[in-house]
PDB file of N, CA and C in Angstrom:
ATOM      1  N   UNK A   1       5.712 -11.719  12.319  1.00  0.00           N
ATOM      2  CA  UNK A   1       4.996 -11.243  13.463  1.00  0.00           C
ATOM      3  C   UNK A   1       5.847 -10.164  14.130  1.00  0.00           C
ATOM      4  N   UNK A   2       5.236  -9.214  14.188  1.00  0.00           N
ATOM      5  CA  UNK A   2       5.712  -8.016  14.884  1.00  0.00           C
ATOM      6  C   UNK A   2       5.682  -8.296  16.655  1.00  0.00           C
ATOM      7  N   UNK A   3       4.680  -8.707  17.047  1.00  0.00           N
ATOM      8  CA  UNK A   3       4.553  -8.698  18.530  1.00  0.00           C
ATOM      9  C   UNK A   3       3.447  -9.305  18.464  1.00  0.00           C
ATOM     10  N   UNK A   4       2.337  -9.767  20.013  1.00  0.00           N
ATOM     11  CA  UNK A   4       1.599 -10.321  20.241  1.00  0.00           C
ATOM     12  C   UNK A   4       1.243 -10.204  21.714  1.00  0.00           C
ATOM     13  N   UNK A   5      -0.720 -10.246  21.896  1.00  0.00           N
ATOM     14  CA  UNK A   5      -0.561  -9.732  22.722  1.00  0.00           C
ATOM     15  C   UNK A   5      -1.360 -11.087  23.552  1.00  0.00           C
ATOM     16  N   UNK A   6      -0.872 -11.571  23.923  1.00  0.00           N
ATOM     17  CA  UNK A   6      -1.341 -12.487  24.837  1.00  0.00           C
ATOM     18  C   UNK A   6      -1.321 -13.027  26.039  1.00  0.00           C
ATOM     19  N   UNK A   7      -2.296 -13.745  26.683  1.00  0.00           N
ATOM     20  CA  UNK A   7      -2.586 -14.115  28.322  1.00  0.00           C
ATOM     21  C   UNK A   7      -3.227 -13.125  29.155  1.00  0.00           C
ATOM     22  N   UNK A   8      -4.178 -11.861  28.441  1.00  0.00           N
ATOM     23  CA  UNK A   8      -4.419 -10.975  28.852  1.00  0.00           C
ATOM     24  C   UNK A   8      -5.914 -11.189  29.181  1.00  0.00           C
ATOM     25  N   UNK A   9      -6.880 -10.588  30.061  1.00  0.00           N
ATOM     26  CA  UNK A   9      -8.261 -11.205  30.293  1.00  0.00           C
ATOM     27  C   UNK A   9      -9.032 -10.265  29.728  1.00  0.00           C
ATOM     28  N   UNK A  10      -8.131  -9.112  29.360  1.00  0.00           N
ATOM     29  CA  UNK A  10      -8.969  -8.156  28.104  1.00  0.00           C
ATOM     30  C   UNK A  10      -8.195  -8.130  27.260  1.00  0.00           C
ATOM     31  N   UNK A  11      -9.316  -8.504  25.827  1.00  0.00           N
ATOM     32  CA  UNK A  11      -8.775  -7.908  24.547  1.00  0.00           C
ATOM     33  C   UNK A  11      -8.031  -6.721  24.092  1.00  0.00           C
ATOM     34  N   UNK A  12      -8.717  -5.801  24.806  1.00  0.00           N
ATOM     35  CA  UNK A  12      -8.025  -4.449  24.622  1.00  0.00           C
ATOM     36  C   UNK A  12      -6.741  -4.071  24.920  1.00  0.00           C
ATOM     37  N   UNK A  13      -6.768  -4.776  26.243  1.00  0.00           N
ATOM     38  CA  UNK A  13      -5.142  -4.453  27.328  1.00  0.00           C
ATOM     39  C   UNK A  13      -3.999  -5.473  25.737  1.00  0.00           C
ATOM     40  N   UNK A  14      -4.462  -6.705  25.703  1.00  0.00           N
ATOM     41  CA  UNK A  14      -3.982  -7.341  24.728  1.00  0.00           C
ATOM     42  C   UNK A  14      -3.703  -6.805  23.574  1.00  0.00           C
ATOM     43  N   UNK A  15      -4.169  -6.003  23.144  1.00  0.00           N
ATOM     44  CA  UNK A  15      -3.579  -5.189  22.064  1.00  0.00           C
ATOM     45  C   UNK A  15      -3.036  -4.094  22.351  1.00  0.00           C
ATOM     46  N   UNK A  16      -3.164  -3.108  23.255  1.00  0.00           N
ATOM     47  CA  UNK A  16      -2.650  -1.988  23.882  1.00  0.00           C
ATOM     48  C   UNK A  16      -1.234  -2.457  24.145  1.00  0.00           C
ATOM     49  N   UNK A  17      -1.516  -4.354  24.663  1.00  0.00           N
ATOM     50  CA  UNK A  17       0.275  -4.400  25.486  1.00  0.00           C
ATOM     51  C   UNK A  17       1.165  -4.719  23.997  1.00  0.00           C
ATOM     52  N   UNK A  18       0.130  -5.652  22.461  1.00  0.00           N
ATOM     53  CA  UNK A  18       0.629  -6.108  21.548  1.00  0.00           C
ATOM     54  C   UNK A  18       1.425  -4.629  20.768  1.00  0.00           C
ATOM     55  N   UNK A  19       0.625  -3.922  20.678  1.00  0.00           N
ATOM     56  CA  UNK A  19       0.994  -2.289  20.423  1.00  0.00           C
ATOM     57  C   UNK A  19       1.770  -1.652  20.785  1.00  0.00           C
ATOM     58  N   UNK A  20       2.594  -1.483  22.247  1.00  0.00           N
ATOM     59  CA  UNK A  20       3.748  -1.177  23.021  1.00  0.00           C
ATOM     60  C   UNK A  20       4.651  -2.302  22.504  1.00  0.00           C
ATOM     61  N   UNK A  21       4.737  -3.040  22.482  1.00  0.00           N
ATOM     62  CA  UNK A  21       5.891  -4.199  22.126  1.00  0.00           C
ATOM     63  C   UNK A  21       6.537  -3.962  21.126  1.00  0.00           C
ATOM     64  N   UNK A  22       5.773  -3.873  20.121  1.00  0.00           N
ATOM     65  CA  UNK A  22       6.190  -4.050  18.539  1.00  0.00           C
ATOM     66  C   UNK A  22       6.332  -2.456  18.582  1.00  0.00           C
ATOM     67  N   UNK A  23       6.068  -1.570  19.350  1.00  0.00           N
ATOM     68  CA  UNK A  23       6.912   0.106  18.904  1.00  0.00           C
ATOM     69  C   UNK A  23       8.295  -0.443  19.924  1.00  0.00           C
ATOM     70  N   UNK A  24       8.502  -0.895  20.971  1.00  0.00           N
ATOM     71  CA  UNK A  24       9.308  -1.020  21.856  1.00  0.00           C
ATOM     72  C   UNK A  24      10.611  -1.129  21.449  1.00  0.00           C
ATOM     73  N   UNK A  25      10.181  -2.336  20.199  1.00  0.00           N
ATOM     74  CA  UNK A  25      11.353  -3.017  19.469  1.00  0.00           C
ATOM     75  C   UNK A  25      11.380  -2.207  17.839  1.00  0.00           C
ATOM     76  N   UNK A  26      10.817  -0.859  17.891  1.00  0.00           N
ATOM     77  CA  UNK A  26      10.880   0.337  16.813  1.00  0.00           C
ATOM     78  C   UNK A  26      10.400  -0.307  15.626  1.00  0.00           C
ATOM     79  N   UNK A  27       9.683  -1.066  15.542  1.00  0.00           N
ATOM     80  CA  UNK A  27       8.558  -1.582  14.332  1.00  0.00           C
ATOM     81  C   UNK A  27       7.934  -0.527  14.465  1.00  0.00           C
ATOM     82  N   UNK A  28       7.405  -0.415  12.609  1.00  0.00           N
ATOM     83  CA  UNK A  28       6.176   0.779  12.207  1.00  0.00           C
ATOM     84  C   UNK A  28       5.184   0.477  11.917  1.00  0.00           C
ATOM     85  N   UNK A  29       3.990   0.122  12.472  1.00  0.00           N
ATOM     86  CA  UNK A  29       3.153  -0.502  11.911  1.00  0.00           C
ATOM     87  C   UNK A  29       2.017  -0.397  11.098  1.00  0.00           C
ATOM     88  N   UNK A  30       2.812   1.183  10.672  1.00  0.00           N
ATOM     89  CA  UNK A  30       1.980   1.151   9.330  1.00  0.00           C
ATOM     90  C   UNK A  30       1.958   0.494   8.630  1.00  0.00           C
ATOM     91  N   UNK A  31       0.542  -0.061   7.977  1.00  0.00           N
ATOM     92  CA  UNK A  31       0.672  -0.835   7.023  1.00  0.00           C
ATOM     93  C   UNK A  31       0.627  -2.410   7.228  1.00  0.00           C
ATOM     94  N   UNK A  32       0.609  -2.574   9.038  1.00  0.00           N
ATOM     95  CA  UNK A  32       0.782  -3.967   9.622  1.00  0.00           C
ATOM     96  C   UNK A  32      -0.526  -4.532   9.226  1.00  0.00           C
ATOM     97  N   UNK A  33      -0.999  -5.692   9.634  1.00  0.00           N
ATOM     98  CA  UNK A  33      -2.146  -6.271   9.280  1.00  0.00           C
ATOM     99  C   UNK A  33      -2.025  -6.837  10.846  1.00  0.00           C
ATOM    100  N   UNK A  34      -3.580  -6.954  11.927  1.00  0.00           N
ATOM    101  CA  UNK A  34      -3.563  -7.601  12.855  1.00  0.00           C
ATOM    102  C   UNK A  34      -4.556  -9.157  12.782  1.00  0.00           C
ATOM    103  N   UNK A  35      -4.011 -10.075  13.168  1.00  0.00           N
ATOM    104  CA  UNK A  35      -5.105 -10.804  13.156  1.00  0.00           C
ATOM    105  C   UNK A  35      -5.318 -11.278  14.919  1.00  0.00           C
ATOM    106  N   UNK A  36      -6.497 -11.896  15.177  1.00  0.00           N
ATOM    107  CA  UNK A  36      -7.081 -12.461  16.198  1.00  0.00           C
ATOM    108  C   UNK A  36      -7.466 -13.621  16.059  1.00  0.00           C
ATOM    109  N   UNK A  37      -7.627 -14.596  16.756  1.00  0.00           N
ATOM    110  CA  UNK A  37      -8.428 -15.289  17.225  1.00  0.00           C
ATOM    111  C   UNK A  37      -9.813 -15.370  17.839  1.00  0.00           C
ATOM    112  N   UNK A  38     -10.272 -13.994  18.165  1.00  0.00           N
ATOM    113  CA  UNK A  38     -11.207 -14.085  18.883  1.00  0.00           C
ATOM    114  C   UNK A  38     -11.687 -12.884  18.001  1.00  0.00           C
ATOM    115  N   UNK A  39     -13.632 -12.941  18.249  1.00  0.00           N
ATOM    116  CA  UNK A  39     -14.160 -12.048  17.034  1.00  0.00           C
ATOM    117  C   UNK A  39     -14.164 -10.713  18.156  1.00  0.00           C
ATOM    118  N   UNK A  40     -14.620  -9.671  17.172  1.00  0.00           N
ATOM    119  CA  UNK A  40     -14.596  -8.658  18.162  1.00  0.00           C
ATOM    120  C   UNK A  40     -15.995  -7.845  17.784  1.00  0.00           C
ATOM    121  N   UNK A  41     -16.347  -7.455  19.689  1.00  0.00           N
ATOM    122  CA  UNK A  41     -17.708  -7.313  19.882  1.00  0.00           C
ATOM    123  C   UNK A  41     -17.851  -6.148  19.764  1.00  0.00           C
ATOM    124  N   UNK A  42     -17.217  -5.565  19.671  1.00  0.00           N
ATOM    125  CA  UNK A  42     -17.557  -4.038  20.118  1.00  0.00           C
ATOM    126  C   UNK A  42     -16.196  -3.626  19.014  1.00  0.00           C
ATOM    127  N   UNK A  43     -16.481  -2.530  18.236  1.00  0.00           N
ATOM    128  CA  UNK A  43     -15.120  -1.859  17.225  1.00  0.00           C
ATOM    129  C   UNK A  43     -13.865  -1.471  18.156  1.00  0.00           C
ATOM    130  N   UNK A  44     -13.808  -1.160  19.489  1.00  0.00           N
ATOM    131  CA  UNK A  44     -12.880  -0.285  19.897  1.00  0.00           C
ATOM    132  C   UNK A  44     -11.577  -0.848  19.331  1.00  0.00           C
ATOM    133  N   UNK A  45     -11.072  -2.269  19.480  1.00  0.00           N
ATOM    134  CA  UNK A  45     -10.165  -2.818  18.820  1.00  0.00           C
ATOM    135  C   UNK A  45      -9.716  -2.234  17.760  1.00  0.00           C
ATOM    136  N   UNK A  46     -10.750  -2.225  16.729  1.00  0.00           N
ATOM    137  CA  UNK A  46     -10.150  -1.985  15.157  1.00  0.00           C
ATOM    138  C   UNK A  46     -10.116  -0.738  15.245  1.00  0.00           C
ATOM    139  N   UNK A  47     -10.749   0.334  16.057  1.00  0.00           N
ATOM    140  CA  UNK A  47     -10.457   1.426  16.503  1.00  0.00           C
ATOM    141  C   UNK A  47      -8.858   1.855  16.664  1.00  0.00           C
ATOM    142  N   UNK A  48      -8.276   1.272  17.942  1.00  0.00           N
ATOM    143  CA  UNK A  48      -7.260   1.308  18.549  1.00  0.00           C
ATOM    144  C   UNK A  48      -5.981   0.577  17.263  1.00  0.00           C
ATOM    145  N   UNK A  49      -6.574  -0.237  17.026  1.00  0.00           N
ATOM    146  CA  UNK A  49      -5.143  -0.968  15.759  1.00  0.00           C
ATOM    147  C   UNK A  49      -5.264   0.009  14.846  1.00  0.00           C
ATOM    148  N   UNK A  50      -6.064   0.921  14.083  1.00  0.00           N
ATOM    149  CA  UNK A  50      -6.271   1.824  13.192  1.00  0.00           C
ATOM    150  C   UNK A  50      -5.695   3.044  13.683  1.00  0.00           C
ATOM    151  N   UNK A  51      -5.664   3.686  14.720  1.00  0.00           N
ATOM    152  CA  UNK A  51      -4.923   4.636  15.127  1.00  0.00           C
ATOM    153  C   UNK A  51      -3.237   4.208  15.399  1.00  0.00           C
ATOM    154  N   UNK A  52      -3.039   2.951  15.595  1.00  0.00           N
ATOM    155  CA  UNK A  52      -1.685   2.754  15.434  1.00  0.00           C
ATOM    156  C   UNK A  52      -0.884   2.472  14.309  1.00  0.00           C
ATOM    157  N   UNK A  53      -1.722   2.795  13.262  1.00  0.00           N
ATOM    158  CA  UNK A  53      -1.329   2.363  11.865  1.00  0.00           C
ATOM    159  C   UNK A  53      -1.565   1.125  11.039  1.00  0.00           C
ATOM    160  N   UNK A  54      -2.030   0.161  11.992  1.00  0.00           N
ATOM    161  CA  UNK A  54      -2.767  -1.126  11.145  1.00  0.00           C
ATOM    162  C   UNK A  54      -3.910  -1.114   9.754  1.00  0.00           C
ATOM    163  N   UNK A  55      -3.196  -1.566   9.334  1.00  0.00           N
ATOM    164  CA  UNK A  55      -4.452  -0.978   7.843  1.00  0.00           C
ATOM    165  C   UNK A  55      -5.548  -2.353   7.470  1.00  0.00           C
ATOM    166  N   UNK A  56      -4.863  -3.765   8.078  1.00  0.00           N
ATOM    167  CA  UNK A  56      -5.758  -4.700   7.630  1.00  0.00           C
ATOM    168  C   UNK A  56      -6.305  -5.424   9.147  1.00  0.00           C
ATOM    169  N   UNK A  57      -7.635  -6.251   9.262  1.00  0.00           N
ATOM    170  CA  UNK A  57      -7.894  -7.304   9.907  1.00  0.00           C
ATOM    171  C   UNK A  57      -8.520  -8.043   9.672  1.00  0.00           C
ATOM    172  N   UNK A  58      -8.000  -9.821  10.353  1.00  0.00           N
ATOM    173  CA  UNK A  58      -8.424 -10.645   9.954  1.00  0.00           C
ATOM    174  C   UNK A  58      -8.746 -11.375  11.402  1.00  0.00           C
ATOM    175  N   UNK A  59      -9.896 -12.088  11.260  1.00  0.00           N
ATOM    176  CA  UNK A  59     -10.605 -12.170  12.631  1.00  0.00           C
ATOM    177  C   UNK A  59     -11.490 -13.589  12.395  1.00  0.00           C
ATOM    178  N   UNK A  60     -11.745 -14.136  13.042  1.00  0.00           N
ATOM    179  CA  UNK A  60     -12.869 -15.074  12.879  1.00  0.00           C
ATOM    180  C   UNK A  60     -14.745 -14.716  12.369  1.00  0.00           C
ATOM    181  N   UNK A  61     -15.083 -13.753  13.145  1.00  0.00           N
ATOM    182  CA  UNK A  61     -16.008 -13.351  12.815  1.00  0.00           C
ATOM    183  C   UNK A  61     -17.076 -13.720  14.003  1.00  0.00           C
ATOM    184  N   UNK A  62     -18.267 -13.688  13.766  1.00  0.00           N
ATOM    185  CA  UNK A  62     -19.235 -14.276  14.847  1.00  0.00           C
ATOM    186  C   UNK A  62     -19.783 -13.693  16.079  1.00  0.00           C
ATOM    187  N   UNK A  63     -19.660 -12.629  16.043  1.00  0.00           N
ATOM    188  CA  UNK A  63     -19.837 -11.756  16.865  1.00  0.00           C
ATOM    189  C   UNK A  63     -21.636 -11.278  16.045  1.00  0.00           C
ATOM    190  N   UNK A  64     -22.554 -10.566  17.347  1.00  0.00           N
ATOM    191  CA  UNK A  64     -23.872 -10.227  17.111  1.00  0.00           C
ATOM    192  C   UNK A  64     -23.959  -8.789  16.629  1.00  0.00           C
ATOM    193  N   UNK A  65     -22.291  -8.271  16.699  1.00  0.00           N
ATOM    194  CA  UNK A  65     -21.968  -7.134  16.486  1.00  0.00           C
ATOM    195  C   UNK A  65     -21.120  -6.854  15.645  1.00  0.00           C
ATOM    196  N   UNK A  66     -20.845  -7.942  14.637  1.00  0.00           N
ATOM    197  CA  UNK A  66     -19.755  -7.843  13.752  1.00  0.00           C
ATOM    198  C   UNK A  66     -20.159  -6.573  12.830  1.00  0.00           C
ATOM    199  N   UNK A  67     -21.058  -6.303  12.364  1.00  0.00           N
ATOM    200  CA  UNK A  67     -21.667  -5.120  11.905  1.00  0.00           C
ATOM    201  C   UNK A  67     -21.105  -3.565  12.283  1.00  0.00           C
ATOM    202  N   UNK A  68     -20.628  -3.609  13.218  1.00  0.00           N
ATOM    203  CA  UNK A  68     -19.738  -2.352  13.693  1.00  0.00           C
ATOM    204  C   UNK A  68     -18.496  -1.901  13.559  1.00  0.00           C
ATOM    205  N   UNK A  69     -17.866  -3.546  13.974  1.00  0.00           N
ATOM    206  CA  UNK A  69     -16.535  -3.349  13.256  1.00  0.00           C
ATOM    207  C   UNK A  69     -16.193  -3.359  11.856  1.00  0.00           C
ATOM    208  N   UNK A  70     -17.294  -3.752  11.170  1.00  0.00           N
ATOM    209  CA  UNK A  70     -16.941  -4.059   9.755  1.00  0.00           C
ATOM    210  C   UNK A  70     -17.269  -2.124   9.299  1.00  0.00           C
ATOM    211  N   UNK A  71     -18.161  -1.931   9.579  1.00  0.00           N
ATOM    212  CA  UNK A  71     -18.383  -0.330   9.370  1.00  0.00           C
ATOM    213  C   UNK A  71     -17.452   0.612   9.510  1.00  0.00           C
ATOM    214  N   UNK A  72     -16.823   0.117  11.006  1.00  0.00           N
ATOM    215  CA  UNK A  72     -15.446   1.203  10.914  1.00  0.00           C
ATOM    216  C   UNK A  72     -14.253   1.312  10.070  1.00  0.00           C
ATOM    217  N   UNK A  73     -14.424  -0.353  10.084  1.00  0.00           N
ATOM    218  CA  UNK A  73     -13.573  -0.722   8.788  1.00  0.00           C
ATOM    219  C   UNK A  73     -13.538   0.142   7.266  1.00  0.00           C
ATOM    220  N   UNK A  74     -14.957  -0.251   7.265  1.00  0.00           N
ATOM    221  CA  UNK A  74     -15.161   0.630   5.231  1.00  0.00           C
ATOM    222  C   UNK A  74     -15.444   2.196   5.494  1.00  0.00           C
ATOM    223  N   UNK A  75     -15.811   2.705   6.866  1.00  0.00           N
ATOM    224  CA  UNK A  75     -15.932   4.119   7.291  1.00  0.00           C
ATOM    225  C   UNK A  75     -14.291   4.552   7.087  1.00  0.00           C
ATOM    226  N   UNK A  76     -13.200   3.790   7.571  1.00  0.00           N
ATOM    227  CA  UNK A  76     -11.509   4.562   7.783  1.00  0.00           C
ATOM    228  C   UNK A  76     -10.917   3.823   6.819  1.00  0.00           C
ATOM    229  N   UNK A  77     -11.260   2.875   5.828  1.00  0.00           N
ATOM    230  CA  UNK A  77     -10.050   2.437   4.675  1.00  0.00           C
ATOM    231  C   UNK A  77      -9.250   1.131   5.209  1.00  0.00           C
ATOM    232  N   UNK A  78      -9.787   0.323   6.297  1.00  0.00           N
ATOM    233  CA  UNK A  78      -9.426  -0.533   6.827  1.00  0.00           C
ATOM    234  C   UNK A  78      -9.564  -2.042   6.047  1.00  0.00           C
ATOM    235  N   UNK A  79      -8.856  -2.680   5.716  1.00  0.00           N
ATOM    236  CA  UNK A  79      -9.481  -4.044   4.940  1.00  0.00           C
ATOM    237  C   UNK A  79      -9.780  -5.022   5.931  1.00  0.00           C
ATOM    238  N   UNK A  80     -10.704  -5.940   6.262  1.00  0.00           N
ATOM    239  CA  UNK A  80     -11.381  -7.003   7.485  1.00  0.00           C
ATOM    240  C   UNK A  80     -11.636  -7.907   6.314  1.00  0.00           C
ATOM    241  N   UNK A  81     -10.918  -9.307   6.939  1.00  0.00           N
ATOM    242  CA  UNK A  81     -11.082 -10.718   6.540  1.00  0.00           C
ATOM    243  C   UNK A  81     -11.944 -11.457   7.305  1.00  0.00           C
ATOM    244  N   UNK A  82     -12.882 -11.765   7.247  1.00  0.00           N
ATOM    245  CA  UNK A  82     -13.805 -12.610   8.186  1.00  0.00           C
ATOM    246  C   UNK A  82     -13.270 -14.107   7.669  1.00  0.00           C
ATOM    247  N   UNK A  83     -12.780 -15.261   8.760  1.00  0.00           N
ATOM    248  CA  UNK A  83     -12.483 -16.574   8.514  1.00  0.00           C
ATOM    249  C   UNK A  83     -13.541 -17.599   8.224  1.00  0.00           C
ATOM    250  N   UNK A  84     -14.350 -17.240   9.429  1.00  0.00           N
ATOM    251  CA  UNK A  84     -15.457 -17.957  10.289  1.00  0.00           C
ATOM    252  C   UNK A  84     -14.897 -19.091  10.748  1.00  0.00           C
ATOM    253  N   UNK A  85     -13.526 -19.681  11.072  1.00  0.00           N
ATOM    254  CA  UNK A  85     -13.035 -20.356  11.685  1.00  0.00           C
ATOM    255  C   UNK A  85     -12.440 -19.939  12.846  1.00  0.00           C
ATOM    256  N   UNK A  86     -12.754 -20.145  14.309  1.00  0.00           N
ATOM    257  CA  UNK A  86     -11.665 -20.010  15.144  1.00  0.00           C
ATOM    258  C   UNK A  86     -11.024 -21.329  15.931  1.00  0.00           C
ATOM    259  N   UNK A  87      -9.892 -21.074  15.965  1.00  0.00           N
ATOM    260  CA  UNK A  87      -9.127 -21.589  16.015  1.00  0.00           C
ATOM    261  C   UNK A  87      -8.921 -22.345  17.734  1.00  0.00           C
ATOM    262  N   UNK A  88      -9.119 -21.386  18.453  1.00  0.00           N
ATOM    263  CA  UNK A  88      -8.436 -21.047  19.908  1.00  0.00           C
ATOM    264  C   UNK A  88      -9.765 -22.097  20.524  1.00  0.00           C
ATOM    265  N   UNK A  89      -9.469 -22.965  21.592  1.00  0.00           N
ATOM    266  CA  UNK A  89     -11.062 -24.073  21.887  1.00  0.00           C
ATOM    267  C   UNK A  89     -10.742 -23.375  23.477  1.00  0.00           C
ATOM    268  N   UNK A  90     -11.893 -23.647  23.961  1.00  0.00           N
ATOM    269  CA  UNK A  90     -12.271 -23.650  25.866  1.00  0.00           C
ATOM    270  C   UNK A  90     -12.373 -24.830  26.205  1.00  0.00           C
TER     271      UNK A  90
END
């Protein structure tokens, strides 16, 4: 594990802060793989990990919108693992 972005009430900030960390401590993350716990609704995520050099994700899945991220995925060369398990309970 490179870094991690957690206790955050957005996903995004959560990876934005997971993303500063792991350059902080001069990791390259090209080539990193991110995974989540939580599915993601909207692409900006795999967006944002893809511009930082992340090439894989692995996610639970389950989202009404998984369809988007998976697109950006095979649109930029990205590999996405769908689990369909999550892990994390309320």
């Amino acid at each position: 594990m490179l870094a991690s972005g957690v206790g955050q009430t957005s996903r995004v900030d959560a990876l934005k802060h997971s993303i500063a960390k792991a350059k902080s401590f001069g990791f390259d993350l090209k080539g990193a793989v991110m995974a989540s716990d939580a599915f993601f609704p909207f692409p900006d995520c795999v967006e944002i990990a893809h511009k930082a050099g992340i090439e894989a994700v692995v996610q639970p899945g389950g989202s009404i919108k998984d369809k988007e991220s998976i697109e950006y995925c095979n649109n930029n060369g990205l590999s996405m693992v769908l689990t369909g398990t999550r892990h994390f309970k309320h």
